[in-house]
Protein backbone atom coordinates (compact mmCIF):
# COMPACT_ATOMS: atom_id res chain seq x y z
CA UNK A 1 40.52 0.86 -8.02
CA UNK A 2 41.65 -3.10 -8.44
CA UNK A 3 42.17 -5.42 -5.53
CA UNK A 4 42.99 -9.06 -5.22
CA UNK A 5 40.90 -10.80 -2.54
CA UNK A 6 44.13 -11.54 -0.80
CA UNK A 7 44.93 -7.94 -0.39
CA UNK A 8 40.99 -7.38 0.30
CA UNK A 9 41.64 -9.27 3.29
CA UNK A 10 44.25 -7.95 4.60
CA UNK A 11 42.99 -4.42 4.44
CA UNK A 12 39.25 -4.79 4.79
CA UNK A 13 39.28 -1.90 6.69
CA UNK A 14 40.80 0.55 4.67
CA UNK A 15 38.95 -0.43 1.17
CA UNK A 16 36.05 -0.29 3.49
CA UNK A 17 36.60 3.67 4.11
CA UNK A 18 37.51 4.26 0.21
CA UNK A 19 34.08 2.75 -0.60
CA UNK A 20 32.06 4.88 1.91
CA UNK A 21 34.03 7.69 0.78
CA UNK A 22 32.87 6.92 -2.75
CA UNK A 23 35.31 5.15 -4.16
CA UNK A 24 34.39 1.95 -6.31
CA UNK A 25 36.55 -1.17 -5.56
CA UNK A 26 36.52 -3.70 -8.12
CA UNK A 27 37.89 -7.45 -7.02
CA UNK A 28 39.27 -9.74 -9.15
CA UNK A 29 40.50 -13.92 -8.24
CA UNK A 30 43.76 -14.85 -10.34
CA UNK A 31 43.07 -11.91 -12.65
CA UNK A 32 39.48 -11.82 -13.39
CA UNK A 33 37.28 -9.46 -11.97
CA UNK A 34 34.66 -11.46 -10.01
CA UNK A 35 32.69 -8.69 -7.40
CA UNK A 36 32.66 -4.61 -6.94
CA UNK A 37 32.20 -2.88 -3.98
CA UNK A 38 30.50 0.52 -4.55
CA UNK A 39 28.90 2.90 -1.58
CA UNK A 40 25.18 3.10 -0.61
CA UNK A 41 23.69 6.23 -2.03
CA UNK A 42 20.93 7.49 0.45
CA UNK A 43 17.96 8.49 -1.84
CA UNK A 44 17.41 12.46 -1.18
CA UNK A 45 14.21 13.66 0.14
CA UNK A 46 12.87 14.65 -3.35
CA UNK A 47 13.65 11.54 -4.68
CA UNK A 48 11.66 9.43 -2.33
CA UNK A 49 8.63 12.15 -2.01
CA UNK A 50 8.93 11.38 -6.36
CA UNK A 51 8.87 7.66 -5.68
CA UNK A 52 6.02 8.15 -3.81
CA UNK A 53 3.79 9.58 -5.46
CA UNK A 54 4.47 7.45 -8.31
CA UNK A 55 3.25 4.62 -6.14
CA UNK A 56 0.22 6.48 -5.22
CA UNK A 57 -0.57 7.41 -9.14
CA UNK A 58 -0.24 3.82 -9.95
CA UNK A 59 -3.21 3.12 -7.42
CA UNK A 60 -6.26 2.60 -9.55
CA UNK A 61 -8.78 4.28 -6.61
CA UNK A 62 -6.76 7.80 -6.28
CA UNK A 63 -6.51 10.40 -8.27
CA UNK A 64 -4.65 13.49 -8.16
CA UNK A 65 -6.41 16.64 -9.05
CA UNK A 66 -4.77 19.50 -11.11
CA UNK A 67 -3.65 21.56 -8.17
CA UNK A 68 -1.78 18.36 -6.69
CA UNK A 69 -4.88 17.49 -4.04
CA UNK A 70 -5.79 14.08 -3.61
CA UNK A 71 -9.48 12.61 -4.03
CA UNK A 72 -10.89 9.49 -3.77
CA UNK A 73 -12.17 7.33 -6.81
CA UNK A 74 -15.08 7.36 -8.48
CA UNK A 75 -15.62 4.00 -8.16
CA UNK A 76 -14.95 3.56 -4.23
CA UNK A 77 -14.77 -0.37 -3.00
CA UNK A 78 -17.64 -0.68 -0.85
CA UNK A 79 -17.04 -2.32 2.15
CA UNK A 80 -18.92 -5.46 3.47
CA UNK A 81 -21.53 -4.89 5.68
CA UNK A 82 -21.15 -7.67 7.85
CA UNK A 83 -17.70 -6.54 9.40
CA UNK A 84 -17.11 -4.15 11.66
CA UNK A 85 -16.34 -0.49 10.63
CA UNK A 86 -12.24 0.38 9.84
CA UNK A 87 -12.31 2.73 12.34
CA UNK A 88 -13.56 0.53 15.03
CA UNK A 89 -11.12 -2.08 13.89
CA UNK A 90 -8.05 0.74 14.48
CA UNK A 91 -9.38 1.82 17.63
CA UNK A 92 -9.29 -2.35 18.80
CA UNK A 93 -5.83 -2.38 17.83
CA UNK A 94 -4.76 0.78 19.64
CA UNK A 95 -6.12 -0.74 23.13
């Protein structure tokens, strides 16, 4: 669907409902198509459990084993022995 920004205007409200129902709206100014509404697609469950993953896979210290279980690296980042331990650090916070 084609709109001027004139009409736009005047029925924000309805082109608003088109586009949510998942209708694409494409604007133009004296002719010329200038901006397009489209709706927000909410990513499905799978599809951010995918994404994800992928992040975690791109970490360089975990690996995923064969059967899908997670392990830590086998080259762990040792952490400094003058600072306080991580989990006395979260237990701080959580006071």
């Amino acid at each position: 669907m084609e709109t001027s920004v004139r009409e736009l205007k005047a029925h924000l409200s309805e082109y608003l409902r088109r586009v949510a129902e998942g209708e694409e709206v494409t604007v133009k100014v004296r002719g010329k198509p200038v901006a397009r509404l489209t709706p927000i697609l909410s990513p499905k469950p799978e599809q951010l459990e995918n994404e994800a993953v992928a992040r975690l896979d791109a970490l360089p210290w975990i690996k995923a084993e064969k059967r899908g279980a997670v392990r830590g690296s086998d080259r762990p980042i040792a952490w400094p022995e003058d600072q306080k331990p991580l989990s006395e650090i979260v237990a701080e916070e959580r006071e």
